[in-house]
Protein backbone atom coordinates (compact mmCIF):
# COMPACT_ATOMS: atom_id res chain seq x y z
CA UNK A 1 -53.86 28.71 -43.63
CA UNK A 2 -53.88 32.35 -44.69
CA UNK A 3 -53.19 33.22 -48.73
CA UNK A 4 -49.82 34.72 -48.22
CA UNK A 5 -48.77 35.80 -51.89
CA UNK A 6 -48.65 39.55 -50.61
CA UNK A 7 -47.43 39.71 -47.90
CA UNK A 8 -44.53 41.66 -49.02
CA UNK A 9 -47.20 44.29 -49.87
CA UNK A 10 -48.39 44.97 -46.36
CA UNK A 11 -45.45 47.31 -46.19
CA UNK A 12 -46.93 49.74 -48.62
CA UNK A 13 -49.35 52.26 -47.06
CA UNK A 14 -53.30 51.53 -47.69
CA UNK A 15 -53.38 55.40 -48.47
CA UNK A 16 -51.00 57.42 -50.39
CA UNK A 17 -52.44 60.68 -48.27
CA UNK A 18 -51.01 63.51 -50.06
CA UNK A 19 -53.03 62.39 -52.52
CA UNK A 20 -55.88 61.53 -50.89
CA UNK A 21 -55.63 65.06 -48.81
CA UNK A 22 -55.87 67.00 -52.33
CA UNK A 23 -59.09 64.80 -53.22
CA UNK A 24 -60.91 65.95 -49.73
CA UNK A 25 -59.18 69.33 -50.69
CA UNK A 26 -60.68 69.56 -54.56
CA UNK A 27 -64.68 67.95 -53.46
CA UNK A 28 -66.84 71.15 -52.89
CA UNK A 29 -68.74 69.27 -50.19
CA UNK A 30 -68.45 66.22 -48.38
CA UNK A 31 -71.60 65.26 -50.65
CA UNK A 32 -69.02 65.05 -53.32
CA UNK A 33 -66.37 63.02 -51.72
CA UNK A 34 -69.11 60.70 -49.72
CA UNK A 35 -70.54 59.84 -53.48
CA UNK A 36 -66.67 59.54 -54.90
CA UNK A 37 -66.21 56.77 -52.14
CA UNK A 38 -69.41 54.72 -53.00
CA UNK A 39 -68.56 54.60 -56.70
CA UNK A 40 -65.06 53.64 -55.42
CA UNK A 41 -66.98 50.81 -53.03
CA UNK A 42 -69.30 49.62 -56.37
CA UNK A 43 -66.74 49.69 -58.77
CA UNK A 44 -64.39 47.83 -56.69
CA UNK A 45 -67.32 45.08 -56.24
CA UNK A 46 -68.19 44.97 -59.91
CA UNK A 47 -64.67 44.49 -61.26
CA UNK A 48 -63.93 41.62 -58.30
CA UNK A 49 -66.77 39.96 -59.25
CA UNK A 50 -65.80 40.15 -62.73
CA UNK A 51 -62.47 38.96 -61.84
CA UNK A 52 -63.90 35.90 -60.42
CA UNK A 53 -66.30 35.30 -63.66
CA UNK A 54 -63.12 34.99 -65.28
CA UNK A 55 -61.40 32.87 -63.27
CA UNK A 56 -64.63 30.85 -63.22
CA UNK A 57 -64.87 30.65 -67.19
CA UNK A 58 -60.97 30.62 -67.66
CA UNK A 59 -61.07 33.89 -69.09
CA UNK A 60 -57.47 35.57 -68.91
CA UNK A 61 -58.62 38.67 -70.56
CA UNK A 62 -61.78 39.24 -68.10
CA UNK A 63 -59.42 38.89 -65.13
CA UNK A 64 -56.43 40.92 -66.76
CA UNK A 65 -59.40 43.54 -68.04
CA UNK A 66 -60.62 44.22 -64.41
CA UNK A 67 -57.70 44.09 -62.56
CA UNK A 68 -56.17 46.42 -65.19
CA UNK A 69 -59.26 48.75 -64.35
CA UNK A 70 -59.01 48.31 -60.47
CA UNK A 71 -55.11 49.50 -61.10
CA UNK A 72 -56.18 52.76 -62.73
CA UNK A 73 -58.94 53.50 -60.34
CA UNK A 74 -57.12 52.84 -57.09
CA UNK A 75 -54.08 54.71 -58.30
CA UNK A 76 -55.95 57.55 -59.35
CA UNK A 77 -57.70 57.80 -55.59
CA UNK A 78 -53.93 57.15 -54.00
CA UNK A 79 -54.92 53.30 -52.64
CA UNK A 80 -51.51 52.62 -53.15
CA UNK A 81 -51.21 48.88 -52.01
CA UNK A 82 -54.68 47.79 -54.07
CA UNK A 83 -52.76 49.59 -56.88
CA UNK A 84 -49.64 47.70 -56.38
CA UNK A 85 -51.85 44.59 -55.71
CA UNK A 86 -54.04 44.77 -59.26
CA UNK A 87 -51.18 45.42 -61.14
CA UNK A 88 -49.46 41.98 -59.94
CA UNK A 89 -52.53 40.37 -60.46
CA UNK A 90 -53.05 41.43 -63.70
CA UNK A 91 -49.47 39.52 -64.95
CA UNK A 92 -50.15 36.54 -63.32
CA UNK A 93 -52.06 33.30 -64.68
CA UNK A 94 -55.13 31.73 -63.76
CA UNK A 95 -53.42 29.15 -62.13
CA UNK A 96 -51.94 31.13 -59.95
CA UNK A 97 -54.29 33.60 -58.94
CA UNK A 98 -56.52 30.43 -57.91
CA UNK A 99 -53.95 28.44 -55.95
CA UNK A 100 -52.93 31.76 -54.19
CA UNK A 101 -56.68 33.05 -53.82
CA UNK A 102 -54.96 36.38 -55.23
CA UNK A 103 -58.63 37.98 -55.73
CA UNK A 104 -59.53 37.43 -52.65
CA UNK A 105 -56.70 38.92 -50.78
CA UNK A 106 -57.16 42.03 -53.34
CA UNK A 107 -60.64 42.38 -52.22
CA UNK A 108 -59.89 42.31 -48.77
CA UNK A 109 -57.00 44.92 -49.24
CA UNK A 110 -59.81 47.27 -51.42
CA UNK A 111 -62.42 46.75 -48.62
CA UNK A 112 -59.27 48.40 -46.05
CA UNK A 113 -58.24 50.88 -48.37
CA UNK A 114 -62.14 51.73 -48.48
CA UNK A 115 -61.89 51.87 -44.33
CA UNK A 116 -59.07 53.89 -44.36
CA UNK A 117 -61.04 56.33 -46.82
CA UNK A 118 -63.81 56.94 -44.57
CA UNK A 119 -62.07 56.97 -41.18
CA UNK A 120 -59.45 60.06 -43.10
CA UNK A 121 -62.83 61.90 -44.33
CA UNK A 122 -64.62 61.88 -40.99
């Protein structure tokens, strides 16, 4: 059975384009924006997996730490729903984010919102 804790969030765009738009706009060269969207891609790897060290070691503050993080970063590059999704997930309590496989569904929603990035820059 599919994690279903967000579903309410599939209604919020992947992309908050006007946003996104003035990023492409602002990066000189598409050098610029291709290396933006890789350290997008690794930091959204490296605070996952540092979301799931915490859930491993029943650390609250790891997991609130990098989904805090993953908040600022995606709001920042207008990823509106991984925004929306990392600052649920930062509230909630080990329990729940492992019954619900919250992190999971987060990474899956980053990995679109990543998609979505390089389809709009093409």
């Amino acid at each position: 059975m599919k994690p279903n804790y967000f579903t309410t969030y599939t209604t919020i765009p992947l992309l908050k384009l006007k946003i996104w738009t003035e990023i492409q706009t602002f990066a000189i060269n598409e050098y610029q924006l291709k290396g933006l969207v890789e350290s997008f891609e690794q930091d959204l790897h490296d605070l996952i997996n540092s979301a799931r060290s915490g859930l491993k070691n029943d650390n609250q503050q790891c997991i609130f730490e990098a989904m805090h993080t993953l908040k600022g970063i995606a709001g920042t590059l207008g990823a509106t729903r991984l925004h929306k999704m990392a600052q649920g997930a930062e509230k909630l309590s080990i329990k729940r984010l492992q019954e619900k496989r919250i992190i999971d569904q987060i990474e899956q929603c980053g990995n679109a919102s990543l998609k979505a990035m390089n389809s709009s820059s093409e």
